[in-house]
PDB file of N, CA and C in Angstrom:
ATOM      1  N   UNK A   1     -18.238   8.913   5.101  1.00  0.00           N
ATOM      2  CA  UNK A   1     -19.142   7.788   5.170  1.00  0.00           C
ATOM      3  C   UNK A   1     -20.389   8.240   5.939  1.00  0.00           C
ATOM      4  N   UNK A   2     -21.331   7.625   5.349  1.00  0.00           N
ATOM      5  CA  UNK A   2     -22.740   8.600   5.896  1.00  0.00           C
ATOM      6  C   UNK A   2     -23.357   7.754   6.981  1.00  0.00           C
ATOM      7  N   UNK A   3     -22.759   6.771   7.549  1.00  0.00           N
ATOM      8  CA  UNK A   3     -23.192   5.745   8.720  1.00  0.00           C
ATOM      9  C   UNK A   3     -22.111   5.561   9.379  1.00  0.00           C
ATOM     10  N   UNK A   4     -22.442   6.412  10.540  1.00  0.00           N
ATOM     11  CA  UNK A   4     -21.526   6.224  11.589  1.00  0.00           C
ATOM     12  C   UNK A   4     -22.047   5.475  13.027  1.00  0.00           C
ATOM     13  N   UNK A   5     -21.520   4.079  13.268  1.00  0.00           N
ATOM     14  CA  UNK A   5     -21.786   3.357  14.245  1.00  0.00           C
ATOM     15  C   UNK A   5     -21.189   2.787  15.044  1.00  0.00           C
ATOM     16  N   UNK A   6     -21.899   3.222  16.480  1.00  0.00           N
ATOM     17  CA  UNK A   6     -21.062   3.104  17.569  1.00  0.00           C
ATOM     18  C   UNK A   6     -21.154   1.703  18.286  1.00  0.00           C
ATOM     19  N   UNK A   7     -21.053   1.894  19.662  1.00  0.00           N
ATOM     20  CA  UNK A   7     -20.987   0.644  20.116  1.00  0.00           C
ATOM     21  C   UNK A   7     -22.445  -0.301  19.906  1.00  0.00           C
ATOM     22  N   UNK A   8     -23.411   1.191  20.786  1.00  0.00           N
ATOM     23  CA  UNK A   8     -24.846   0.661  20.691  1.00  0.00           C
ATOM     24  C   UNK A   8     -25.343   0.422  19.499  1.00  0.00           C
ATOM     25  N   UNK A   9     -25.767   0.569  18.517  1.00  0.00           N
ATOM     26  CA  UNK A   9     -26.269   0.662  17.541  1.00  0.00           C
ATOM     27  C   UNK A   9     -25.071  -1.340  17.151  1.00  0.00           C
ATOM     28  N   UNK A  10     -24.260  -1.265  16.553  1.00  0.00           N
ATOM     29  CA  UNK A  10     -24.084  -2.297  16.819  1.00  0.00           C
ATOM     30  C   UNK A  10     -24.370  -3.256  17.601  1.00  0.00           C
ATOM     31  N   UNK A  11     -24.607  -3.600  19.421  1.00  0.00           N
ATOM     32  CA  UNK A  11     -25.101  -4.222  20.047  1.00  0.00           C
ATOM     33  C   UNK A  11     -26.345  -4.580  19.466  1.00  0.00           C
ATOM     34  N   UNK A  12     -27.146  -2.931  19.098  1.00  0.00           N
ATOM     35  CA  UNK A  12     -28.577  -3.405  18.962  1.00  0.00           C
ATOM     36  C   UNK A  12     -28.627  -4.470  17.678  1.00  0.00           C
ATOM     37  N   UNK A  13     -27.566  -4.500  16.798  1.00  0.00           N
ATOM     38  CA  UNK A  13     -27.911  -5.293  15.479  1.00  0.00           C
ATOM     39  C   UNK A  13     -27.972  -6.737  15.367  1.00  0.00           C
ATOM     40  N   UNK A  14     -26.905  -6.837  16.677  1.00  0.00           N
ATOM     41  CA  UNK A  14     -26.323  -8.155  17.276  1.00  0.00           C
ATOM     42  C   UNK A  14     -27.504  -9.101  17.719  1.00  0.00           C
ATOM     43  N   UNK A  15     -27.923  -8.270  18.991  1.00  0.00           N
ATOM     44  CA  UNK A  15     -29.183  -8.526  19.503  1.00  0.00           C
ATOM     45  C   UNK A  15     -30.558  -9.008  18.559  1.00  0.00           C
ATOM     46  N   UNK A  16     -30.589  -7.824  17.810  1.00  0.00           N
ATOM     47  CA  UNK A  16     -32.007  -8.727  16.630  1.00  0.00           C
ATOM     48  C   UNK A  16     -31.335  -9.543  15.547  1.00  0.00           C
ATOM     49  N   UNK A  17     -30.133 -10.048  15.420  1.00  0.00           N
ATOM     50  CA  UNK A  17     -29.526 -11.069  14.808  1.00  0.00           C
ATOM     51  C   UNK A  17     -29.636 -12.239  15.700  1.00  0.00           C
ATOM     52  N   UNK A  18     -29.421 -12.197  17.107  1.00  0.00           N
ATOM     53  CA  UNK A  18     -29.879 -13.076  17.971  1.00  0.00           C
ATOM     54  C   UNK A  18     -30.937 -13.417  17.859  1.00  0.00           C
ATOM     55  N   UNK A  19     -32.329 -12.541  17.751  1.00  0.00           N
ATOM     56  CA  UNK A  19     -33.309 -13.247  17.971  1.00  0.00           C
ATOM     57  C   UNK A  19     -33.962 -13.410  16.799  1.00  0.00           C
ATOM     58  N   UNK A  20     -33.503 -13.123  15.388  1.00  0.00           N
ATOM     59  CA  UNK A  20     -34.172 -13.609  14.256  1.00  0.00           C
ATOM     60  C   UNK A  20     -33.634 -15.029  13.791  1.00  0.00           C
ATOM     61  N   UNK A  21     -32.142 -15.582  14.304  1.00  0.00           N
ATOM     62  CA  UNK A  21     -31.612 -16.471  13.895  1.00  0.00           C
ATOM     63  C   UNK A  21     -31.640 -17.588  15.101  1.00  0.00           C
ATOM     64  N   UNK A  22     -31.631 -17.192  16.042  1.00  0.00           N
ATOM     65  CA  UNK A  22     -30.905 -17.666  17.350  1.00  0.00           C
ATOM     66  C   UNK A  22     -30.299 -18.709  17.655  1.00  0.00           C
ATOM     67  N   UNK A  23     -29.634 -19.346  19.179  1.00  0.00           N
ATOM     68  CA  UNK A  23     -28.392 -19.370  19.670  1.00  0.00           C
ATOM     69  C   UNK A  23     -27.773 -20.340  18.354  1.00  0.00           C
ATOM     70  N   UNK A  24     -28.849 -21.648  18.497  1.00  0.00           N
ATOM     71  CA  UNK A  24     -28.381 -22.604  17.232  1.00  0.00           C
ATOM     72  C   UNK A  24     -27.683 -22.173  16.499  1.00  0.00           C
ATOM     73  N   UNK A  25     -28.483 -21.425  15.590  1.00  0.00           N
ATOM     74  CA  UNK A  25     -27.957 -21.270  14.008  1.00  0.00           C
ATOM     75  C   UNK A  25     -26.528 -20.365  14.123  1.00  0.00           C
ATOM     76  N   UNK A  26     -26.265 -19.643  14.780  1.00  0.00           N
ATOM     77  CA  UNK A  26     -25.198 -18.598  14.619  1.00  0.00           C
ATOM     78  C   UNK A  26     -23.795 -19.438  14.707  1.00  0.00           C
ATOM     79  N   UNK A  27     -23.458 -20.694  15.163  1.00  0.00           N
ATOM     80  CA  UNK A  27     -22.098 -20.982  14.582  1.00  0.00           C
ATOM     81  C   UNK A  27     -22.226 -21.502  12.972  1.00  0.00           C
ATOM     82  N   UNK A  28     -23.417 -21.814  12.313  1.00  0.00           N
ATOM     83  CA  UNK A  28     -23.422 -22.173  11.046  1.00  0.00           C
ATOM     84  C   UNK A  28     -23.313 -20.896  10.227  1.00  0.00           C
ATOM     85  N   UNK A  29     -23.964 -20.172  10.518  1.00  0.00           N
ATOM     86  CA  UNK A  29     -24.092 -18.917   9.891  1.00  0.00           C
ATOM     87  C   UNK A  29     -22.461 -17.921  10.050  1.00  0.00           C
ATOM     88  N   UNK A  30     -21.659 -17.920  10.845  1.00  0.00           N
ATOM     89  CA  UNK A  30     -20.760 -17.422  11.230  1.00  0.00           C
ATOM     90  C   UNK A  30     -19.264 -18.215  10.715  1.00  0.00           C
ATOM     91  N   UNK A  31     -19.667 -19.970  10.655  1.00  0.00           N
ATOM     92  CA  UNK A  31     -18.727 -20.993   9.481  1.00  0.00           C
ATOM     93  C   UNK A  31     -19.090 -20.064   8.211  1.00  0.00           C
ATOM     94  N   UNK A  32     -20.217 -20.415   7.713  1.00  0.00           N
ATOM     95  CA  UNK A  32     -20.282 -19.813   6.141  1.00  0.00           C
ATOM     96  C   UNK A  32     -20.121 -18.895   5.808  1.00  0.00           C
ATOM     97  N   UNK A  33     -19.906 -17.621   7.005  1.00  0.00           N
ATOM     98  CA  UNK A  33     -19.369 -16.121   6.311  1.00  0.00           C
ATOM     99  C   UNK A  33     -17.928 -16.152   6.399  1.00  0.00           C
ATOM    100  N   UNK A  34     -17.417 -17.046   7.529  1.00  0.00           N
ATOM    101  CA  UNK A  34     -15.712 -17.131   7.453  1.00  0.00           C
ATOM    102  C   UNK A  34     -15.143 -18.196   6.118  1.00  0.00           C
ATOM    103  N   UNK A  35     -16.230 -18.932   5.552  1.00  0.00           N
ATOM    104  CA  UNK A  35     -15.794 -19.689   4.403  1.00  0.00           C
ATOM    105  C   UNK A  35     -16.052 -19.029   3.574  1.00  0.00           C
ATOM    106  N   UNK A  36     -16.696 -18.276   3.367  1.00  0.00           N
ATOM    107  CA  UNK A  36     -17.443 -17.058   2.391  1.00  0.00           C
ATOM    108  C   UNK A  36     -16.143 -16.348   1.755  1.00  0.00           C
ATOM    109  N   UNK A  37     -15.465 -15.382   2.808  1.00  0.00           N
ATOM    110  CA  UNK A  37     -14.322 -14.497   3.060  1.00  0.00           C
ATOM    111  C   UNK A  37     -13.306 -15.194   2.836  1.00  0.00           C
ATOM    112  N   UNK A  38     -12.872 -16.650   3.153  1.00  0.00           N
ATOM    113  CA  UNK A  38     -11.831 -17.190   2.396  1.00  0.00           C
ATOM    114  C   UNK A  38     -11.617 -17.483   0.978  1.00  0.00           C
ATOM    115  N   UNK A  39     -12.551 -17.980   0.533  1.00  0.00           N
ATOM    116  CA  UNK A  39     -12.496 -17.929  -0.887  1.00  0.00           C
ATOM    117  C   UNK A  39     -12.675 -16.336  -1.398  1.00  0.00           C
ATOM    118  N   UNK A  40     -13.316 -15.532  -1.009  1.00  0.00           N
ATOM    119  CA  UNK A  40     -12.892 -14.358  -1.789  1.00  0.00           C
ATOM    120  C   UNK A  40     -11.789 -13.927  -1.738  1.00  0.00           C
ATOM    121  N   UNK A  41     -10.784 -13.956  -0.762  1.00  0.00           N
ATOM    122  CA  UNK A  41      -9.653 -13.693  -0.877  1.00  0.00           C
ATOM    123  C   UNK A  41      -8.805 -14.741  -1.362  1.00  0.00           C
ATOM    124  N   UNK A  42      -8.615 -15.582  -1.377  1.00  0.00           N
ATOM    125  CA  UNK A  42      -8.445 -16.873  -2.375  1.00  0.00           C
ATOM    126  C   UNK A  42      -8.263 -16.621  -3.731  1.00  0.00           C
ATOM    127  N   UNK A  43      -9.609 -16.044  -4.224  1.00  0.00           N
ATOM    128  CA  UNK A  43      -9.704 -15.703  -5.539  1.00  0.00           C
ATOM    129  C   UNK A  43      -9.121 -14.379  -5.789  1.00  0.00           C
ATOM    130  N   UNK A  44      -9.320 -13.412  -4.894  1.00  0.00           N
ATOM    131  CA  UNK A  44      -8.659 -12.168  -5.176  1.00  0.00           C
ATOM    132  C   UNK A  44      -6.756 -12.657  -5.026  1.00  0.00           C
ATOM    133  N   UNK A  45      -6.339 -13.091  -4.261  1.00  0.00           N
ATOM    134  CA  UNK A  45      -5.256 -13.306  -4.242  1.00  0.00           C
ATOM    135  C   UNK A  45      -4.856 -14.090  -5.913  1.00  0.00           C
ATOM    136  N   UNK A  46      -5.040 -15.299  -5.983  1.00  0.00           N
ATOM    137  CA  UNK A  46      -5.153 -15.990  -7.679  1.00  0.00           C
ATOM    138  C   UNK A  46      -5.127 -14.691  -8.487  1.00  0.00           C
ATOM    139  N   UNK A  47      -6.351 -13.685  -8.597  1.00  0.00           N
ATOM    140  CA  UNK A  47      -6.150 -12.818  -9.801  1.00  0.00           C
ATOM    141  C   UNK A  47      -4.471 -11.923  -9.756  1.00  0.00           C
ATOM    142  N   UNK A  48      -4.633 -11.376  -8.685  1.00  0.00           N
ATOM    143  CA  UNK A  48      -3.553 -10.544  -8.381  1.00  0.00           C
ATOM    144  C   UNK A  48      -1.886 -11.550  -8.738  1.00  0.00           C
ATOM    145  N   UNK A  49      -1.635 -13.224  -8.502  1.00  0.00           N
ATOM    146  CA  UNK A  49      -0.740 -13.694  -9.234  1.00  0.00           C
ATOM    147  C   UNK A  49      -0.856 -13.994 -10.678  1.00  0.00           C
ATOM    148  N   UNK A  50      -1.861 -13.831 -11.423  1.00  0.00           N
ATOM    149  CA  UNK A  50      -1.576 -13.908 -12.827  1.00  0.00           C
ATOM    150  C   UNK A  50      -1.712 -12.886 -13.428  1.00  0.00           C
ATOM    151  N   UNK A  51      -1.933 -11.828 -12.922  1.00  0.00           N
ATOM    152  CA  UNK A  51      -1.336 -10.503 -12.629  1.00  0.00           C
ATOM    153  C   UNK A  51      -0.451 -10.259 -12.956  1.00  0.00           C
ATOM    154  N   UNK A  52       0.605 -10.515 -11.952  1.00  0.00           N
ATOM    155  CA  UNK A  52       2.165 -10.486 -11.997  1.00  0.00           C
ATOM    156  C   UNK A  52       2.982 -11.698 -12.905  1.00  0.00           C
ATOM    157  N   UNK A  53       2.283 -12.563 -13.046  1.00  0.00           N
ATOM    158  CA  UNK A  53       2.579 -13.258 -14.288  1.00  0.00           C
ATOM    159  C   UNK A  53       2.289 -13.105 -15.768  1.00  0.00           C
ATOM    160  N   UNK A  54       1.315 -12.441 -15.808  1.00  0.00           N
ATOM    161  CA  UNK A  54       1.293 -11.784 -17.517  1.00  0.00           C
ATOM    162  C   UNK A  54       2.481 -10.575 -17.223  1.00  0.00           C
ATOM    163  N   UNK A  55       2.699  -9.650 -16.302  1.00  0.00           N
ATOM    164  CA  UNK A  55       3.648  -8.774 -16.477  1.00  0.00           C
ATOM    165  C   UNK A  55       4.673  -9.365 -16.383  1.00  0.00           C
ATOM    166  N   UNK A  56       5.303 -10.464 -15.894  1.00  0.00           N
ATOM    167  CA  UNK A  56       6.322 -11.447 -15.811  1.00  0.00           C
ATOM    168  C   UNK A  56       7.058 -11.719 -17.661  1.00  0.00           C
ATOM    169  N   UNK A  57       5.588 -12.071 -17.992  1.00  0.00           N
ATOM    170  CA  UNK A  57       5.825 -12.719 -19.135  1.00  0.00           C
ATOM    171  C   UNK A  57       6.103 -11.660 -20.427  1.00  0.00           C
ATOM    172  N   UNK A  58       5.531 -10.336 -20.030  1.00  0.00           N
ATOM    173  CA  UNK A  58       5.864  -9.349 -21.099  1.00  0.00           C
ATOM    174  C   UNK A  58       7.023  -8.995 -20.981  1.00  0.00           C
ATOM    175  N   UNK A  59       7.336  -8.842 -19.990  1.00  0.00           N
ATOM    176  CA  UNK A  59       8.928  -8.274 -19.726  1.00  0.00           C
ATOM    177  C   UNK A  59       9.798  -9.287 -20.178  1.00  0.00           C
ATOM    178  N   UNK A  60       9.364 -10.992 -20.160  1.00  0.00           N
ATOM    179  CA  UNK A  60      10.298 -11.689 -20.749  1.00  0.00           C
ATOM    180  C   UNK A  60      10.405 -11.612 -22.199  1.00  0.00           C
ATOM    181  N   UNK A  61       9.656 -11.365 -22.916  1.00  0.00           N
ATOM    182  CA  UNK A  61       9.277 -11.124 -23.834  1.00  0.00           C
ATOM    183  C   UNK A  61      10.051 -10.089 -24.409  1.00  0.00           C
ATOM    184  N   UNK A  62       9.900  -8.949 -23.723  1.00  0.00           N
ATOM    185  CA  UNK A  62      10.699  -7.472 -24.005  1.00  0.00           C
ATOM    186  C   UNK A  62      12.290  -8.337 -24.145  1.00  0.00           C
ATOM    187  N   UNK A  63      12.486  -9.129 -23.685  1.00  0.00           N
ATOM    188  CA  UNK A  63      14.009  -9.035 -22.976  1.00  0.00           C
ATOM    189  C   UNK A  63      14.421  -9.779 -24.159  1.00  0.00           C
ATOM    190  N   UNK A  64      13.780 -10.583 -24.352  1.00  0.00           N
ATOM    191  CA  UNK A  64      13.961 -11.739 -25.820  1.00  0.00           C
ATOM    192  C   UNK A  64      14.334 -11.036 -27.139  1.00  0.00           C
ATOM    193  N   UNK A  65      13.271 -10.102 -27.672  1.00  0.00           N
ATOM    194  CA  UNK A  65      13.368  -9.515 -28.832  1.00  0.00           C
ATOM    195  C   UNK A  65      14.466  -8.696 -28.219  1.00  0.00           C
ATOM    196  N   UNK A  66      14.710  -7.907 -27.382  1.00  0.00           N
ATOM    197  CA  UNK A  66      15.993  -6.841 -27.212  1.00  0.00           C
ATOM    198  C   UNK A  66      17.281  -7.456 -27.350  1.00  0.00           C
ATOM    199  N   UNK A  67      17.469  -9.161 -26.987  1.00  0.00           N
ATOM    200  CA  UNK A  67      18.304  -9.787 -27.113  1.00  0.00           C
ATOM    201  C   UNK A  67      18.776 -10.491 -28.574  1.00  0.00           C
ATOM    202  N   UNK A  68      17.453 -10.338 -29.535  1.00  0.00           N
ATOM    203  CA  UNK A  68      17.465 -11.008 -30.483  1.00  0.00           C
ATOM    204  C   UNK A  68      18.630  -9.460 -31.751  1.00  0.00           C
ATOM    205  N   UNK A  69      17.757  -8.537 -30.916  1.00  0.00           N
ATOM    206  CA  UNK A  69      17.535  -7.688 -32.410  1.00  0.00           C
ATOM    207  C   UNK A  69      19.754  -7.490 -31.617  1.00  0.00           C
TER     208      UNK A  69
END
């Protein structure tokens, strides 16, 4: 990874996030990235169960015709 960052360099980002947004805004801004991140995983989670439900359903499938024939 071609960005390696330490403590400072973080502080410093913090800091001009402080003062481009300031004190106000940062619990709104900090709600909407934690609501942000829930629904993406929300949705990533959803894909990943119908996922396992189309493979659910092929294998039932497999099991049917193997039972039929």
């Amino acid at each position: 990874m071609p960005f390696h960052m330490g403590p400072l360099e973080i502080g410093i980002i913090l800091v001009i996030i402080l003062i481009i947004f300031g004190v106000g805004k940062l619990p709104q801004i900090g709600g909407a990235i934690g609501k942000s991140l829930n629904e993406f995983r929300k949705a990533r989670s959803g894909e990943e169960e119908n996922e396992n439900k189309d493979k659910d359903v092929a294998k039932s499938s497999e099991v049917e015709t193997k039972e039929k024939s």
